[in-house]
PDB file of N, CA and C in Angstrom:
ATOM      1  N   UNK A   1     -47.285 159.470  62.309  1.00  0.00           N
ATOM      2  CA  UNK A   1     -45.855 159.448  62.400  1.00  0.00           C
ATOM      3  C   UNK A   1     -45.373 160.020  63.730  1.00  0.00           C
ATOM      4  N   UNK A   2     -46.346 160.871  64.729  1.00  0.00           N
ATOM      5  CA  UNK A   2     -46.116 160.996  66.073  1.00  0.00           C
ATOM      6  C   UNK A   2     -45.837 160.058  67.022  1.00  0.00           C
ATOM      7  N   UNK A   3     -44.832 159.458  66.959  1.00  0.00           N
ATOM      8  CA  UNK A   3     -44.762 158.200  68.047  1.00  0.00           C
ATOM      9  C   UNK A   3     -44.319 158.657  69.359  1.00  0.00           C
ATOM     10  N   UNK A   4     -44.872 158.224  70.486  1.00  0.00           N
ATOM     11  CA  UNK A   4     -44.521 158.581  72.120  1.00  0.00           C
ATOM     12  C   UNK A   4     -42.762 158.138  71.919  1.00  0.00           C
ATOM     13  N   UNK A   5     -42.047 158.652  72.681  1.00  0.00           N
ATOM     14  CA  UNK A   5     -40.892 158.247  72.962  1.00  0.00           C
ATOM     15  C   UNK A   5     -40.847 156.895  73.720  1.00  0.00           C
ATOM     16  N   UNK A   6     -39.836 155.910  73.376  1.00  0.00           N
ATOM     17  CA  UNK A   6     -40.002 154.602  74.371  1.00  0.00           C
ATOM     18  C   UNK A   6     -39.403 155.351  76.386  1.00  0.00           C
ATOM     19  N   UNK A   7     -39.799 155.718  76.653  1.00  0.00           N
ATOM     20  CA  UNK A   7     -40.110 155.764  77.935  1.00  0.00           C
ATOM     21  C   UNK A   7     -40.284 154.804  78.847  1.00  0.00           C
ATOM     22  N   UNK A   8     -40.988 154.311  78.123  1.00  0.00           N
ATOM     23  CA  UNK A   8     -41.903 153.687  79.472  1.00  0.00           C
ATOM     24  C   UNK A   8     -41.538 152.125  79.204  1.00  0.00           C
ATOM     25  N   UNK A   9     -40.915 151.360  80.102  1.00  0.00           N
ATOM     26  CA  UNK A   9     -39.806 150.003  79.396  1.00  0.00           C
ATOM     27  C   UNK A   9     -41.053 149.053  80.194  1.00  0.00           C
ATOM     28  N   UNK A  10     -41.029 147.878  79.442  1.00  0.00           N
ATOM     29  CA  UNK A  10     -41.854 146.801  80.354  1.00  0.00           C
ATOM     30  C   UNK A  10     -41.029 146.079  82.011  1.00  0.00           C
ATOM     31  N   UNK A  11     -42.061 146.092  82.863  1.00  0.00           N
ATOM     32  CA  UNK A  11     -41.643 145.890  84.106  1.00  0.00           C
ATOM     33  C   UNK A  11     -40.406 144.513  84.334  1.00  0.00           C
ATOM     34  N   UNK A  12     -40.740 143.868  83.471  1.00  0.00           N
ATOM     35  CA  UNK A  12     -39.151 142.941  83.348  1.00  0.00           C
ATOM     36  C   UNK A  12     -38.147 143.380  83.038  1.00  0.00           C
ATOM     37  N   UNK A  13     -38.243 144.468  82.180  1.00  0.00           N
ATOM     38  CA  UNK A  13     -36.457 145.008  81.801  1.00  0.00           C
ATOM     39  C   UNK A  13     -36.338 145.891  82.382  1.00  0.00           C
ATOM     40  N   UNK A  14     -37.216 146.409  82.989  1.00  0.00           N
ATOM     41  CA  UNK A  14     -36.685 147.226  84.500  1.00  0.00           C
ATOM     42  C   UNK A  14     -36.128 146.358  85.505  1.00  0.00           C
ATOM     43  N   UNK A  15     -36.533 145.344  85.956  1.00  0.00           N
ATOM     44  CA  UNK A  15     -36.361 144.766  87.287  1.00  0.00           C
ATOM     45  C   UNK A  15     -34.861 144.155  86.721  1.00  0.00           C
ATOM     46  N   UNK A  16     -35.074 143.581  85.172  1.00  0.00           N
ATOM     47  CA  UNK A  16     -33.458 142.800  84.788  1.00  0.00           C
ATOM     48  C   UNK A  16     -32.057 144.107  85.131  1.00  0.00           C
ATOM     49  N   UNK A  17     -32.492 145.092  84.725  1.00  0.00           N
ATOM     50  CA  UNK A  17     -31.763 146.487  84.588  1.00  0.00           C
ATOM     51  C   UNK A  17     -31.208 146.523  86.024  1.00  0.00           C
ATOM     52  N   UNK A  18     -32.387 146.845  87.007  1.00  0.00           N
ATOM     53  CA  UNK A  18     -32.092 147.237  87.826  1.00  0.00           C
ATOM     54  C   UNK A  18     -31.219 145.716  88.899  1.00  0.00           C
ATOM     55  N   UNK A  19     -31.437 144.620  88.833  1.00  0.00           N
ATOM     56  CA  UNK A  19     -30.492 143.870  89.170  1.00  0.00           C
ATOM     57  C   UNK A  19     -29.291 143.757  88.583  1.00  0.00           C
ATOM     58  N   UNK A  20     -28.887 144.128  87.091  1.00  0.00           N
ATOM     59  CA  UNK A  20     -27.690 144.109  86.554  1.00  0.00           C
ATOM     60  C   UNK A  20     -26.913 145.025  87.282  1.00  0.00           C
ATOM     61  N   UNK A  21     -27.625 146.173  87.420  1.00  0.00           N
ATOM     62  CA  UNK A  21     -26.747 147.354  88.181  1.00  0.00           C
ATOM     63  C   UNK A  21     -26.386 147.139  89.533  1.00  0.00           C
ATOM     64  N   UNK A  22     -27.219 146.205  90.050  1.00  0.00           N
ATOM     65  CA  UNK A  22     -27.363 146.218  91.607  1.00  0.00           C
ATOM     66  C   UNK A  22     -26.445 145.007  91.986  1.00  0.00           C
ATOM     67  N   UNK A  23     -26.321 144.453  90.692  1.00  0.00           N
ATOM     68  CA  UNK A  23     -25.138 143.174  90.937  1.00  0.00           C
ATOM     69  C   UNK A  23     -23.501 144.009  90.729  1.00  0.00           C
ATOM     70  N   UNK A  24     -23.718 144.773  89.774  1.00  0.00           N
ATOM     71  CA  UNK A  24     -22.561 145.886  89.404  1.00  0.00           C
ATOM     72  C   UNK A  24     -22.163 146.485  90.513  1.00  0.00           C
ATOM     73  N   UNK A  25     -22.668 146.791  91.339  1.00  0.00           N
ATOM     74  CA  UNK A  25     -22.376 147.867  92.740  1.00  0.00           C
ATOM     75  C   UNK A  25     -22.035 146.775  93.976  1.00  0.00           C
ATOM     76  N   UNK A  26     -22.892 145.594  93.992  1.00  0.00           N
ATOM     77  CA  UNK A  26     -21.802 144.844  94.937  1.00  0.00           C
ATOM     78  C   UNK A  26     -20.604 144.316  94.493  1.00  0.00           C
ATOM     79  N   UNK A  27     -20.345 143.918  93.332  1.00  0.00           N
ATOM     80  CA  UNK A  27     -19.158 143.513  92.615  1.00  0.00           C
ATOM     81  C   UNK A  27     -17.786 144.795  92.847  1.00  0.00           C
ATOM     82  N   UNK A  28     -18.592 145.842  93.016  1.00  0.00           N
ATOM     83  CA  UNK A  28     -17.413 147.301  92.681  1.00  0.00           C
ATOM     84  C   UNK A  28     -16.935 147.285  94.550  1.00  0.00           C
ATOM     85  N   UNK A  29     -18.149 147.351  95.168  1.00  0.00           N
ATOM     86  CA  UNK A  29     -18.086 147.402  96.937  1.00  0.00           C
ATOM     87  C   UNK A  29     -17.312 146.780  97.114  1.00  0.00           C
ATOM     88  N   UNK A  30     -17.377 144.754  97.111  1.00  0.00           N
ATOM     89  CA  UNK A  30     -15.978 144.128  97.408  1.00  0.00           C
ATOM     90  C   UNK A  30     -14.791 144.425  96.718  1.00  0.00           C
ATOM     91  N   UNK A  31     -14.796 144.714  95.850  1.00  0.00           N
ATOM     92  CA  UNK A  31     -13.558 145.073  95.361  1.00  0.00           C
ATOM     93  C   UNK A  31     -12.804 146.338  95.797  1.00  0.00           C
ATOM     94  N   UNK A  32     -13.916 147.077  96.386  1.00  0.00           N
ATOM     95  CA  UNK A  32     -12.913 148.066  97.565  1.00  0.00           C
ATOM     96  C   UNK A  32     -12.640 147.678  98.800  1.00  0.00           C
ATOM     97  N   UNK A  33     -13.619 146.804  99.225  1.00  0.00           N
ATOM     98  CA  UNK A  33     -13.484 146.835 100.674  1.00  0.00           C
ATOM     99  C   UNK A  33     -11.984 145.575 100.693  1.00  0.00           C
ATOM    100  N   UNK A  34     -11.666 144.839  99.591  1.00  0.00           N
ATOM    101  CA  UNK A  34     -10.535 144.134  99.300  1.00  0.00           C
ATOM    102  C   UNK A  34      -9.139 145.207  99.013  1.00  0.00           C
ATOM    103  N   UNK A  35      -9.947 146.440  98.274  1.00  0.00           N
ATOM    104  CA  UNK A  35      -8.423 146.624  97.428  1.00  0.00           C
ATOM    105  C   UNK A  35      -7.887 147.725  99.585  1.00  0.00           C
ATOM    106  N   UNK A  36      -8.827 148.042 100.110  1.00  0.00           N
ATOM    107  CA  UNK A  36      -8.889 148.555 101.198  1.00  0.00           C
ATOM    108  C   UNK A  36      -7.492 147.537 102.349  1.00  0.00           C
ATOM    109  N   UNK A  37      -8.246 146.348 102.665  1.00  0.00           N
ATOM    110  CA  UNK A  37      -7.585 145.328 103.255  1.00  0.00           C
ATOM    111  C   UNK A  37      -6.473 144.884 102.605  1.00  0.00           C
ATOM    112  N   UNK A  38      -5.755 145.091 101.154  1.00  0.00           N
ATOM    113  CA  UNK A  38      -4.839 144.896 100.687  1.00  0.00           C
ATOM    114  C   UNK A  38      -3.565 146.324 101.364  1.00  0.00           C
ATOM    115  N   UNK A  39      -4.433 147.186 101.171  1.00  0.00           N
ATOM    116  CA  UNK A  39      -3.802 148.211 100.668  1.00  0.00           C
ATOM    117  C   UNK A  39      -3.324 148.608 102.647  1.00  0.00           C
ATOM    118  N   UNK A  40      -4.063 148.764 102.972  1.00  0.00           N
ATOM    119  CA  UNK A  40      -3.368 148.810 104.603  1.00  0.00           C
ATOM    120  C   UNK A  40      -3.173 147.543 105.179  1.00  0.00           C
ATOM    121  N   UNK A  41      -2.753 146.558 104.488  1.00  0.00           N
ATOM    122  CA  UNK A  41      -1.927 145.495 104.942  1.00  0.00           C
ATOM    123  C   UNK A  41      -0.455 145.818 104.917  1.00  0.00           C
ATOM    124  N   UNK A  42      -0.523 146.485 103.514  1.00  0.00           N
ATOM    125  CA  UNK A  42       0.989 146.611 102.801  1.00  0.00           C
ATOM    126  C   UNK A  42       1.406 148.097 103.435  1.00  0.00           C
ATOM    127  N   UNK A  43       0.948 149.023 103.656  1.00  0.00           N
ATOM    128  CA  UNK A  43       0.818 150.079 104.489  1.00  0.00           C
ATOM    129  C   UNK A  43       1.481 149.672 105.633  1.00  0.00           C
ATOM    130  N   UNK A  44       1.004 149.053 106.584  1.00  0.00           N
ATOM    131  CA  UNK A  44       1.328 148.525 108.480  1.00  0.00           C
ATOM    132  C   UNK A  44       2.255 147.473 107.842  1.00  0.00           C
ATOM    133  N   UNK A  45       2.616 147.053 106.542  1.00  0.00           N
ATOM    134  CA  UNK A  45       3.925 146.021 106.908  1.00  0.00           C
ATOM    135  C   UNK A  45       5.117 147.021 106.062  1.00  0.00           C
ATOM    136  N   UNK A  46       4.927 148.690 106.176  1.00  0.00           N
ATOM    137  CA  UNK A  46       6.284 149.288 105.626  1.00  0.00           C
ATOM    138  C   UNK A  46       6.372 149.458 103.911  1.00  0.00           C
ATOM    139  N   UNK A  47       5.334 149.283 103.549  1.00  0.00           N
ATOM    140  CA  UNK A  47       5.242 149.683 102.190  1.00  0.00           C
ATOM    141  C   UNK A  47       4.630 151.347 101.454  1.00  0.00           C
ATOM    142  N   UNK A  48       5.365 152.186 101.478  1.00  0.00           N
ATOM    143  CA  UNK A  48       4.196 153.361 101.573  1.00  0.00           C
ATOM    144  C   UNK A  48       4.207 153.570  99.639  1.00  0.00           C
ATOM    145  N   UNK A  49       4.543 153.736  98.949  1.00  0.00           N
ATOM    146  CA  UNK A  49       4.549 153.540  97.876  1.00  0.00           C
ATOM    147  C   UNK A  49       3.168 152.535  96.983  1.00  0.00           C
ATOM    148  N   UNK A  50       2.408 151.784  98.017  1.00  0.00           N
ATOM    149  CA  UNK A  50       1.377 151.003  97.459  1.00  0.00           C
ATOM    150  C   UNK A  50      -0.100 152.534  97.772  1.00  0.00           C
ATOM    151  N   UNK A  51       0.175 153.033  98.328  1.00  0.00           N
ATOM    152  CA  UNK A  51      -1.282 153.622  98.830  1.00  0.00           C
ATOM    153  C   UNK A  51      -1.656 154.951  97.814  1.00  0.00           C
ATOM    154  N   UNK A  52      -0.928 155.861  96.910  1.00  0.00           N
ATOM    155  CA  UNK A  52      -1.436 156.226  96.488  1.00  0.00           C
ATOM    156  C   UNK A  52      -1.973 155.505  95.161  1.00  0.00           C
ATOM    157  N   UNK A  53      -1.603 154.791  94.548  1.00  0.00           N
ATOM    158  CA  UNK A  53      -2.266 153.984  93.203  1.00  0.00           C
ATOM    159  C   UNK A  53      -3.555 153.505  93.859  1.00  0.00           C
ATOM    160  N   UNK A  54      -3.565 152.676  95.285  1.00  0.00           N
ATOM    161  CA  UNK A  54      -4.622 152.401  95.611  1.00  0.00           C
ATOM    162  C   UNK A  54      -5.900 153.446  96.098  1.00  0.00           C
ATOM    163  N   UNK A  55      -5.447 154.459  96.268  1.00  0.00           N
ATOM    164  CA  UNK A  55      -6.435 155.643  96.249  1.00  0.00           C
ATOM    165  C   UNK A  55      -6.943 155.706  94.852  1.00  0.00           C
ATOM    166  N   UNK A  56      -6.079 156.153  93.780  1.00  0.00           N
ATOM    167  CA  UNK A  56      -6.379 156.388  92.927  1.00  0.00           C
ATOM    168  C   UNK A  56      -7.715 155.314  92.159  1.00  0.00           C
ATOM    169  N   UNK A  57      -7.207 154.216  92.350  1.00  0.00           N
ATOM    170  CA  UNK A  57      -8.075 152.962  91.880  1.00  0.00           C
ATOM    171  C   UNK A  57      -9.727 153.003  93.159  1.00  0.00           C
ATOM    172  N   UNK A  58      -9.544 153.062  93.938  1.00  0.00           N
ATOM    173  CA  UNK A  58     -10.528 152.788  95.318  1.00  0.00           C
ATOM    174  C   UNK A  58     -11.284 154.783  94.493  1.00  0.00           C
ATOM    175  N   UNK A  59     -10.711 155.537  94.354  1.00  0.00           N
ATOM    176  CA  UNK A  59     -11.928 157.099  94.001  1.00  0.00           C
ATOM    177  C   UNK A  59     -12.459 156.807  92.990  1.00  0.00           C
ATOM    178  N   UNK A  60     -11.562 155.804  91.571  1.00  0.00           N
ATOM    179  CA  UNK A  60     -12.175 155.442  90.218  1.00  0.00           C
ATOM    180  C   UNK A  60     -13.914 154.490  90.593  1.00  0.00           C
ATOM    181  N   UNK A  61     -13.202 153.521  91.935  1.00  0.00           N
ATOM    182  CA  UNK A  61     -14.672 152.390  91.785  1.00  0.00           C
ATOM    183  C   UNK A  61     -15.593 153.171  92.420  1.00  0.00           C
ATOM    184  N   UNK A  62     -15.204 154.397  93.412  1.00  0.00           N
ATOM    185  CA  UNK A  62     -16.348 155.691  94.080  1.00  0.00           C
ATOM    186  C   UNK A  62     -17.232 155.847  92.764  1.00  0.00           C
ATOM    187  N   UNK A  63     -16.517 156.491  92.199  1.00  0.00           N
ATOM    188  CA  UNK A  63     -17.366 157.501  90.561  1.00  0.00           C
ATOM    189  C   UNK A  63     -18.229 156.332  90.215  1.00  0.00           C
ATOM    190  N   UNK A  64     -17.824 154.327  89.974  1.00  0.00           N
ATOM    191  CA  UNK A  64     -18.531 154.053  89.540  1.00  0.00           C
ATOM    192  C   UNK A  64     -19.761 153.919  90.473  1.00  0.00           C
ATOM    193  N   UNK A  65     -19.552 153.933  91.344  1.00  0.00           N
ATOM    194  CA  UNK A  65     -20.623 153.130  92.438  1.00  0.00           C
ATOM    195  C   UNK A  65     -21.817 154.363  92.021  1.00  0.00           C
ATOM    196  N   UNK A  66     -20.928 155.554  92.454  1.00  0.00           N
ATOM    197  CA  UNK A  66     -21.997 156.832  92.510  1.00  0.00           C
ATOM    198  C   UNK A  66     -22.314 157.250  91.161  1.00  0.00           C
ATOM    199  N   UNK A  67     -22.179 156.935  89.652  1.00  0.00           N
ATOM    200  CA  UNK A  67     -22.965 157.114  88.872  1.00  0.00           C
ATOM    201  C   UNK A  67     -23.811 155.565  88.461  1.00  0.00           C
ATOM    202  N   UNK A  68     -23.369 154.323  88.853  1.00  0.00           N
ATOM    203  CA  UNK A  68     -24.296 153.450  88.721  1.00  0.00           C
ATOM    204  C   UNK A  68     -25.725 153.919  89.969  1.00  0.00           C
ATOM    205  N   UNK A  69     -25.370 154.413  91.221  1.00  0.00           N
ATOM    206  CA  UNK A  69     -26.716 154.966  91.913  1.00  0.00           C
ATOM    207  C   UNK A  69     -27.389 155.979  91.298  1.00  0.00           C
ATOM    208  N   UNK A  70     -26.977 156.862  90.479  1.00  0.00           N
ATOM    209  CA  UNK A  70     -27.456 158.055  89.879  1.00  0.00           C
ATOM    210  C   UNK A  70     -28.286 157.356  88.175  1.00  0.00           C
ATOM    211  N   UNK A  71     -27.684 156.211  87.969  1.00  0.00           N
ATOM    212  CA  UNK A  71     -28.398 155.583  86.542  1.00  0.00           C
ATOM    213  C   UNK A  71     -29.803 154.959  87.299  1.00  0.00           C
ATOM    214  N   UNK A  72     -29.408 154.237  88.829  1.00  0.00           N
ATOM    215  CA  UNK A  72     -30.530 153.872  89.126  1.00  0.00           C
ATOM    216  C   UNK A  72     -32.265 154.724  89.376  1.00  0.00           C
ATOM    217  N   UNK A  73     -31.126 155.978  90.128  1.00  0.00           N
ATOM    218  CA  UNK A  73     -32.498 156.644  90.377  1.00  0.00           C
ATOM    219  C   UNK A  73     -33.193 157.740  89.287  1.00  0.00           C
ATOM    220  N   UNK A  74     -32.719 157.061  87.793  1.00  0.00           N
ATOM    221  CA  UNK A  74     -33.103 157.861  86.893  1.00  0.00           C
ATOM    222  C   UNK A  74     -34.406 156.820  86.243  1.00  0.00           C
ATOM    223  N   UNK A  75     -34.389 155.515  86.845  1.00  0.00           N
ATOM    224  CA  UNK A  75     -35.460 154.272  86.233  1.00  0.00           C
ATOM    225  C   UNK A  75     -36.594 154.337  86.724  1.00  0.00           C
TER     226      UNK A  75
END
């Protein structure tokens, strides 16, 4: 009834894992480097009222980027 803990995953659902995540983190990247180019568009055309929501949203996709790298280097 001592069973090893599943640990140790077969080398395909690692590699699937680790591309799901790795597709997850470029998906989150453009979407800053967009919400970025949105956001100091509207900035330089007299809008100042757009830039803090867009902070707020651009530190949320930070946390994800940097705990999807921290899930990675736990595989």
């Amino acid at each position: 009834m001592n069973r090893r803990p599943e640990r140790h995953r077969a080398r395909a659902q690692r590699t699937t894992i680790v591309h799901g995540v790795l597709c997850m983190l470029l998906i989150l990247v453009a979407l800053q480097l967009w919400l970025f180019t949105a956001t100091m568009n509207a900035f330089l055309g007299g809008d100042d009222g757009v830039v803090w929501p867009a902070l707020g949203a651009s530190a949320a996709c930070l946390a994800l980027n940097l705990g999807l790298l921290r899930y990675l280097g736990r595989l």
